[in-house]
Protein backbone atom coordinates (compact mmCIF):
# COMPACT_ATOMS: atom_id res chain seq x y z
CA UNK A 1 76.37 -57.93 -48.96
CA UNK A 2 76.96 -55.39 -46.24
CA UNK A 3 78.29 -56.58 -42.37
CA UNK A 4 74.32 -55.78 -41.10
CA UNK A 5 73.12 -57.76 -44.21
CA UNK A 6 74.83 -60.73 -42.97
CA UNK A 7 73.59 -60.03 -39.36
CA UNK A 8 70.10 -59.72 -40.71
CA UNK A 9 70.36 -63.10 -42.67
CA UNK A 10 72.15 -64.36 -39.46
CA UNK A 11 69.31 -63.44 -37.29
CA UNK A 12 66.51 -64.07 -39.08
CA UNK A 13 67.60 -67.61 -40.61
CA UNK A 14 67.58 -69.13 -37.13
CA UNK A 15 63.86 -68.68 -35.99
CA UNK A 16 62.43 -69.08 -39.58
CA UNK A 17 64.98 -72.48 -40.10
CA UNK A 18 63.54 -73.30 -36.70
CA UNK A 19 60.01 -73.32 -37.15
CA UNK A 20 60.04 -74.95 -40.73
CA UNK A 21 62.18 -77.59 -38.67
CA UNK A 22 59.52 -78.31 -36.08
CA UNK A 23 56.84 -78.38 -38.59
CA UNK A 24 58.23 -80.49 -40.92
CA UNK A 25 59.33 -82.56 -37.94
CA UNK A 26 55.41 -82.33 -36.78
CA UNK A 27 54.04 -83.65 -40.31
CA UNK A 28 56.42 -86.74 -40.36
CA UNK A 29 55.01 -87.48 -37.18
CA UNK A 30 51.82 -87.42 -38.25
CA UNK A 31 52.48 -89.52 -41.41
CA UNK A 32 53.87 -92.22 -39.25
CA UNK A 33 50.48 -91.72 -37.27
CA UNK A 34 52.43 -90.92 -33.87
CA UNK A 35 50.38 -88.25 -31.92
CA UNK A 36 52.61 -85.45 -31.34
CA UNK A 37 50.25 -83.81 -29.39
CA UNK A 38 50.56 -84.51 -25.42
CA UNK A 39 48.29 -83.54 -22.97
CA UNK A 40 49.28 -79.89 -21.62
CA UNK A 41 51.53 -80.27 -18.40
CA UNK A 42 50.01 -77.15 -16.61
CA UNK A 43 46.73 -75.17 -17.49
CA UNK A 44 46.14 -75.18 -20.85
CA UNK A 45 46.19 -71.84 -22.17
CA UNK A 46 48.90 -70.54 -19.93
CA UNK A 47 51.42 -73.42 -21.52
CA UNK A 48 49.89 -72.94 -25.63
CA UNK A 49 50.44 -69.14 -24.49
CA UNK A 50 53.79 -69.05 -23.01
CA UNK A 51 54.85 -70.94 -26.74
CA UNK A 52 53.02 -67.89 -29.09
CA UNK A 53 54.88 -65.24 -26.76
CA UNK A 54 58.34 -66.44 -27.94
CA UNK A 55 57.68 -65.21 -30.86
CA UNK A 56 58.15 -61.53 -29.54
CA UNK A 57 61.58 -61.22 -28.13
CA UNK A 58 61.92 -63.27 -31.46
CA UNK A 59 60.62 -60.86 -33.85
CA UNK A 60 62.15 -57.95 -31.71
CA UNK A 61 65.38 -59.54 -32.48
CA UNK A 62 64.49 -59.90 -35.76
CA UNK A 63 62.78 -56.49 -36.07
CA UNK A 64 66.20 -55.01 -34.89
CA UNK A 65 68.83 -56.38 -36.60
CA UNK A 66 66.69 -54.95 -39.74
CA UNK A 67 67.16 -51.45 -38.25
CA UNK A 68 63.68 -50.76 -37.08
CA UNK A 69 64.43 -49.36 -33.42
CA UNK A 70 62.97 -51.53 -30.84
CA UNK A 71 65.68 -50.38 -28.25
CA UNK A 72 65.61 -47.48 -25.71
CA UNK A 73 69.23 -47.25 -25.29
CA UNK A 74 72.12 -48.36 -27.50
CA UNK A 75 73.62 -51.54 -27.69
CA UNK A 76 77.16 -52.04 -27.08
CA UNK A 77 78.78 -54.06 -29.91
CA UNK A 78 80.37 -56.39 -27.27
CA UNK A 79 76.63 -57.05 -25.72
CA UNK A 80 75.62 -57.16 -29.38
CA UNK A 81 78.19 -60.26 -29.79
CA UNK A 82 77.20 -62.07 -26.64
CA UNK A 83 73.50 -61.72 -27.86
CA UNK A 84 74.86 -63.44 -31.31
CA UNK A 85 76.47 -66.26 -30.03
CA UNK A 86 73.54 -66.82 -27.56
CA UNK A 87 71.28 -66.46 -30.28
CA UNK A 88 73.25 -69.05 -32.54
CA UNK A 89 73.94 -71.09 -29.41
CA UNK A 90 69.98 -71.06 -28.19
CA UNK A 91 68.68 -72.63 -31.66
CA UNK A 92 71.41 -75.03 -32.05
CA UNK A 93 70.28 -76.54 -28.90
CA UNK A 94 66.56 -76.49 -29.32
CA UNK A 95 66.88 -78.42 -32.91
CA UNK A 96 69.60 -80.86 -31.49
CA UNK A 97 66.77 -81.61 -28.02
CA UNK A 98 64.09 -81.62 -30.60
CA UNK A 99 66.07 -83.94 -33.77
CA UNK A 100 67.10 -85.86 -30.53
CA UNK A 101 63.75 -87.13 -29.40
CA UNK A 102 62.82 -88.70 -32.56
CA UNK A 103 59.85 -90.25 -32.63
CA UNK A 104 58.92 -88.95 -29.09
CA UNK A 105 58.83 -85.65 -29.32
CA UNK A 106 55.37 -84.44 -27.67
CA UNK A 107 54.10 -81.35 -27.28
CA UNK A 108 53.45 -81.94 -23.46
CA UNK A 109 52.90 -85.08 -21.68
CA UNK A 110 52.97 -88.20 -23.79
CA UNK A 111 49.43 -89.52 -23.88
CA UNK A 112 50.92 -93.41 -24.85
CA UNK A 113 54.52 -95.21 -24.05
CA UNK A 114 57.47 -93.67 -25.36
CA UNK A 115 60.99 -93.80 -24.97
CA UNK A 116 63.03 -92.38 -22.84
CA UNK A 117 65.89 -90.16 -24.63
CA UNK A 118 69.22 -90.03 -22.39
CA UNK A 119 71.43 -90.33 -25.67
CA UNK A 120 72.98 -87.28 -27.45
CA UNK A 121 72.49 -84.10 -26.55
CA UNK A 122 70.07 -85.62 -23.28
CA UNK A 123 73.35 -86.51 -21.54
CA UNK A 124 74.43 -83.05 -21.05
CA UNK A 125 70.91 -81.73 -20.07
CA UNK A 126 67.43 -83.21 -19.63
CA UNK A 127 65.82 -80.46 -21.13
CA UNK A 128 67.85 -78.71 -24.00
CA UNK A 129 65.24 -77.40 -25.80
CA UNK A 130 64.07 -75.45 -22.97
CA UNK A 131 67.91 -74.43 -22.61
CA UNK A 132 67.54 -73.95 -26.04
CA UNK A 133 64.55 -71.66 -26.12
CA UNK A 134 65.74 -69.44 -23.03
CA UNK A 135 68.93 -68.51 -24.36
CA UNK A 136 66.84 -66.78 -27.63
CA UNK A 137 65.24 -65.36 -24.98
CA UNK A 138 68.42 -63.94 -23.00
CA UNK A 139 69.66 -63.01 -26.52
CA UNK A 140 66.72 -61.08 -27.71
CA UNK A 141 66.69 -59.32 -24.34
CA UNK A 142 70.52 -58.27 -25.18
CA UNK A 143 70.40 -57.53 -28.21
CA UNK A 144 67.29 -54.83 -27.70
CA UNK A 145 68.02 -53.65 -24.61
CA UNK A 146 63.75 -53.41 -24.34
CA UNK A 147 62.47 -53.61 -21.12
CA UNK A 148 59.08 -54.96 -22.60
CA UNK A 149 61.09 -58.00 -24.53
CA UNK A 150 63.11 -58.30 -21.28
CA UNK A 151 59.85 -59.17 -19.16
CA UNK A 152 58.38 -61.48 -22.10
CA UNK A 153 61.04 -63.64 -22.04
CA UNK A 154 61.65 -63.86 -18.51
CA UNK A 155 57.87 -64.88 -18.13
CA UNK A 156 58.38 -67.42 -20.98
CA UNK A 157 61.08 -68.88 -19.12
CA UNK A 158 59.61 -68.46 -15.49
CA UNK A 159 56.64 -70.63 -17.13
CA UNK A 160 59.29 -73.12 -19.13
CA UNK A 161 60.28 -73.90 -15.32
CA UNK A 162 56.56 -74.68 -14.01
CA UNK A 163 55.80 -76.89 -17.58
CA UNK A 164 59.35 -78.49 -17.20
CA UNK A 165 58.77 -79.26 -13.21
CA UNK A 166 55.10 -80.97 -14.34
CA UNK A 167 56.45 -82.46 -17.21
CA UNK A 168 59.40 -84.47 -15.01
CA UNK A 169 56.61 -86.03 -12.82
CA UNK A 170 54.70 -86.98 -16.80
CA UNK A 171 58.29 -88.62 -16.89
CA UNK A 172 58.80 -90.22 -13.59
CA UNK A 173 54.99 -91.79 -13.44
CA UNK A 174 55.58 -93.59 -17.12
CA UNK A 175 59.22 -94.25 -16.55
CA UNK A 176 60.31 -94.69 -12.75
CA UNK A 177 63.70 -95.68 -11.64
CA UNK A 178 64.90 -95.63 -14.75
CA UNK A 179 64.08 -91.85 -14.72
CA UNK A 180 64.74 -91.51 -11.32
CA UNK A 181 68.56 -92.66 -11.93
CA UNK A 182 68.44 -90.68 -15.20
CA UNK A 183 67.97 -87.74 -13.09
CA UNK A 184 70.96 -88.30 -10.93
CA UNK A 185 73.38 -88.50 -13.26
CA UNK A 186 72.38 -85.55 -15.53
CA UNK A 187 70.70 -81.85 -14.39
CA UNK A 188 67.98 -80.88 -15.08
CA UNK A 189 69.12 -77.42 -17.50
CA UNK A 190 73.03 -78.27 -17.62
């Protein structure tokens, strides 16, 4: 296999191992009848949007490292690298937030108790799957150079922020102090 086949393999193993990871993660929650679906922290369609538009920096990335031209300039093999790593980097962290809240994983606001994760990963951020999720978007920005990929995920991410923000107050109504001291002792990205 050829240096770009390995890049392509690289870069499109991580969002496809990704998404089969979630879902499978989804189903077992459903089999142990835990309702993995929260109630949406901000309007509804902008938060269910702002989750189908990662997949295009995503496939952009993707697109690219398969040779089909989505940039308008060319990429530097050092800002090619950086992209790698934050690619790499970006999906490690989103499976180890995601694999790290068990059982209460929600997609939004939990609708019923759950526990409060500060274990793990959850000790160096409070929210590393947003981390997570940004830093594919930084990476697919890099690794295009596309302006149009460079404004998707920076909206993505401006509306991670807002659904992070109303998701903390989801956190501090069902957990309190508890949160509250959480808080203090770990940031809220790093």
């Amino acid at each position: 296999m050829s240096a770009s086949g390995y890049e392509q393999v690289f870069v499109a193993s991580f969002p496809g191992l990704f998404l089969i990871g979630l879902t499978a993660g989804l189903i077992a929650l459903r089999r142990q009848k835990i309702d993995f679906q929260g109630s949406p922290p901000i309007e509804k369609n902008i938060f269910y949007l702002s989750k189908l538009a990662m997949l295009i920096p995503w496939s952009a990335m993707v697109l690219q490292s398969f040779g089909v031209r989505v940039s308008f300039a060319g990429v530097p093999p050092a800002l090619k690298w950086v992209a790698l790593v934050l690619w790499a980097a970006g999906f490690s962290l989103a499976v180890a937030g995601r694999f790290g809240l068990g059982s209460s994983f929600r997609v939004g606001c939990a609708k019923e108790e759950t526990t409060l994760r500060t274990d793990g990963i959850f000790r160096l951020s409070r929210n590393p799957i947003y981390v997570g999720l940004n830093a594919t978007m930084l990476a697919s920005a890099l690794y295009t150079l596309n302006p149009v990929v460079l404004l998707t995920g920076a909206g993505v991410s401006a509306v991670h922020h807002r659904i992070i923000l109303a998701e903390e107050e989801c956190l501090r109504r069902m957990f309190g102090k508890a949160y509250e001291d959480y808080c203090l002792r770990v940031g809220r990205y790093l």
